[in-house]
Protein backbone atom coordinates (compact mmCIF):
# COMPACT_ATOMS: atom_id res chain seq x y z
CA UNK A 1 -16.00 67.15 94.07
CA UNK A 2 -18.77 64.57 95.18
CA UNK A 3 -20.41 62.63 93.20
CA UNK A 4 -23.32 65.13 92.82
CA UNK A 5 -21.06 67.57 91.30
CA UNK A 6 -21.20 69.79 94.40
CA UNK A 7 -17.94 70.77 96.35
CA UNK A 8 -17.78 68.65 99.31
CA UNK A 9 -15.92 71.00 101.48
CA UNK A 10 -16.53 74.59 101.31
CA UNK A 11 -14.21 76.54 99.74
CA UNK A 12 -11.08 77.66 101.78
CA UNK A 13 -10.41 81.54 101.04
CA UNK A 14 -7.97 82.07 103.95
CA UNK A 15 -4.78 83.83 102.27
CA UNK A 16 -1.27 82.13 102.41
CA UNK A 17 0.05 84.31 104.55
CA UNK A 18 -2.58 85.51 107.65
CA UNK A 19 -3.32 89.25 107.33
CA UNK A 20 -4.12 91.56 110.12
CA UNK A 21 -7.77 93.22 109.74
CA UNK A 22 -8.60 96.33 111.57
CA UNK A 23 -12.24 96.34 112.52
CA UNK A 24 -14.81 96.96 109.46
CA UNK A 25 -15.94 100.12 109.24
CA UNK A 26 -19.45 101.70 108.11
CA UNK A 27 -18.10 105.24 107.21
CA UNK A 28 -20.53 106.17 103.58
CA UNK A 29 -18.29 106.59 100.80
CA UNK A 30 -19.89 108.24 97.79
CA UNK A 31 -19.93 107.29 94.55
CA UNK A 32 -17.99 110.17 93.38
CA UNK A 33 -15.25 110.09 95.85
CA UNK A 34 -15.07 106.26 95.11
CA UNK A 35 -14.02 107.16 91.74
CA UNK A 36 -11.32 108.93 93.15
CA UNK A 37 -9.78 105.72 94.64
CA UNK A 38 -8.60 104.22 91.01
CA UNK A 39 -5.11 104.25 91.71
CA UNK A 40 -4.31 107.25 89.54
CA UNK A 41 -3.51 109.22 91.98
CA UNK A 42 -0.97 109.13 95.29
CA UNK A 43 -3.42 111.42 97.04
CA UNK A 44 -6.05 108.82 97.57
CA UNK A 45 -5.87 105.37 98.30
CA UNK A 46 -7.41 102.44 96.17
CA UNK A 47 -10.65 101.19 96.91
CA UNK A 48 -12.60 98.28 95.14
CA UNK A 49 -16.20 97.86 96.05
CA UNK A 50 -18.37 94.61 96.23
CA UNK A 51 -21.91 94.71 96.49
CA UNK A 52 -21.66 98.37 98.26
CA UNK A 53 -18.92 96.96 100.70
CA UNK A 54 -15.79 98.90 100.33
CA UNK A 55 -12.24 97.50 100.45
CA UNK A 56 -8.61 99.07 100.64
CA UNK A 57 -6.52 97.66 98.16
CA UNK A 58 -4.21 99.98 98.33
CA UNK A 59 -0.61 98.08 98.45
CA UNK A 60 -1.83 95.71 95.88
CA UNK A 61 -0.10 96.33 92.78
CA UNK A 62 -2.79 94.30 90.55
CA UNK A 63 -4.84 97.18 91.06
CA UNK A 64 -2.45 100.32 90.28
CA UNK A 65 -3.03 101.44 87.07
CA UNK A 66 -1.02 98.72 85.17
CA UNK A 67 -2.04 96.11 87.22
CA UNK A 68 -4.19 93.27 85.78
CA UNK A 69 -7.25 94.53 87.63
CA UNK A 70 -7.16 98.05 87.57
CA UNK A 71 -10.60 98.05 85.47
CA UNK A 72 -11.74 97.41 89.16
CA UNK A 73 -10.49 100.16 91.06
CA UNK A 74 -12.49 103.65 92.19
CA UNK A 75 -15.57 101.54 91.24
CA UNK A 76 -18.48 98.97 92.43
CA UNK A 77 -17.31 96.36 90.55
CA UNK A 78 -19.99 93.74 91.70
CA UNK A 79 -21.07 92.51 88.28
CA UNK A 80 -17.70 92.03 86.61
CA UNK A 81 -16.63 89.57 89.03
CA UNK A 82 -19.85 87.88 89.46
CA UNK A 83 -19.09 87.55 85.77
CA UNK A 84 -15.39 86.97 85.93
CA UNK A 85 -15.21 90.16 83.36
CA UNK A 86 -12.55 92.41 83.13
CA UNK A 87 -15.04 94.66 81.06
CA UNK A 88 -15.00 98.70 82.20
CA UNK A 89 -18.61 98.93 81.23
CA UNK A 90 -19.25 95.05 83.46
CA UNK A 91 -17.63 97.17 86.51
CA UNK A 92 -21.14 98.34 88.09
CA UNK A 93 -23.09 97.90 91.09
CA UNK A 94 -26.11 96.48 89.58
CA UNK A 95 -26.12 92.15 90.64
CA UNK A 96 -29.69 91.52 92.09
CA UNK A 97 -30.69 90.06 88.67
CA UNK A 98 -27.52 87.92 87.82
CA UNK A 99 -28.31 84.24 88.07
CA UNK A 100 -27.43 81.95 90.81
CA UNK A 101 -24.03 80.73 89.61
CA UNK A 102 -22.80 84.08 89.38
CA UNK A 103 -24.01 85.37 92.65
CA UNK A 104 -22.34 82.50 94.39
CA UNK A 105 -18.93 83.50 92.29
CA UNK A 106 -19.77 87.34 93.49
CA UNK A 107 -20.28 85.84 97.00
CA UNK A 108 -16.92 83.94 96.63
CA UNK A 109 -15.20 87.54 95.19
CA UNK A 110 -16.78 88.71 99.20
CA UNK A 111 -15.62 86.25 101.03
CA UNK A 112 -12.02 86.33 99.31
CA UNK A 113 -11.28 90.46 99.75
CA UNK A 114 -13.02 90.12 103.13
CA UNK A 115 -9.78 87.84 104.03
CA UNK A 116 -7.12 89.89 102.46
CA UNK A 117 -8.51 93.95 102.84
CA UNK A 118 -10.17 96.20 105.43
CA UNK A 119 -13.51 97.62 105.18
CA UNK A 120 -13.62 101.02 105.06
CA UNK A 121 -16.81 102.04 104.59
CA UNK A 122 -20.19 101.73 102.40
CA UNK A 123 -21.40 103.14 99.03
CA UNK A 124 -23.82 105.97 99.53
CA UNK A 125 -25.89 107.26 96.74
């Protein structure tokens, strides 16, 4: 850190091992069939979403149902890691009013899934 507290360099989210993206997609994604995507179930994948952005985690055992962030799957878990909660009831959509330190952790939480998990689609209401 510099002097002024700030990081000097911005922060390097790039995973260990390089992962190979397919193309983002746009595809809407409801709420409801979001919940589906929890992990529960071998009939859907697993799908974390971040500010209405939707990633596959499928493959990632922290989010199968005994993994350390399974509160996260089959929802819009925006606030909770804005707020580095592992709350159920933190795992909503709803960041617009958080303060700037946590949007800049939420923006971090983008940057880092963007790395490591395809898009595959957008909440719709």
């Amino acid at each position: 850190m510099s002097s002024s507290g700030h990081d000097s360099e911005p922060k390097n989210f790039a995973p260990k091992n390089p992962v190979k993206l397919d193309p983002p997609k746009d595809d809407p994604i409801s709420v409801e069939d979001l919940s589906k995507c929890d992990g529960n179930s071998s009939t859907y994948p697993t799908y974390v979403a971040i500010k209405g952005t939707v990633f596959d985690v499928s493959g990632n055992a922290a989010y199968a149902p005994k993994g350390a962030y399974h509160v996260f799957a089959g929802h819009d878990a925006s606030r909770a890691l804005a707020q580095s909660s592992l709350k159920p009831e933190d795992c909503r959509p709803e960041w617009e009013d958080l303060d700037d330190k946590e949007k800049k952790v939420l923006e971090e939480w983008f940057t880092f899934f963007s790395k490591r998990y395809n898009i595959v689609g957008k909440v719709s209401a």
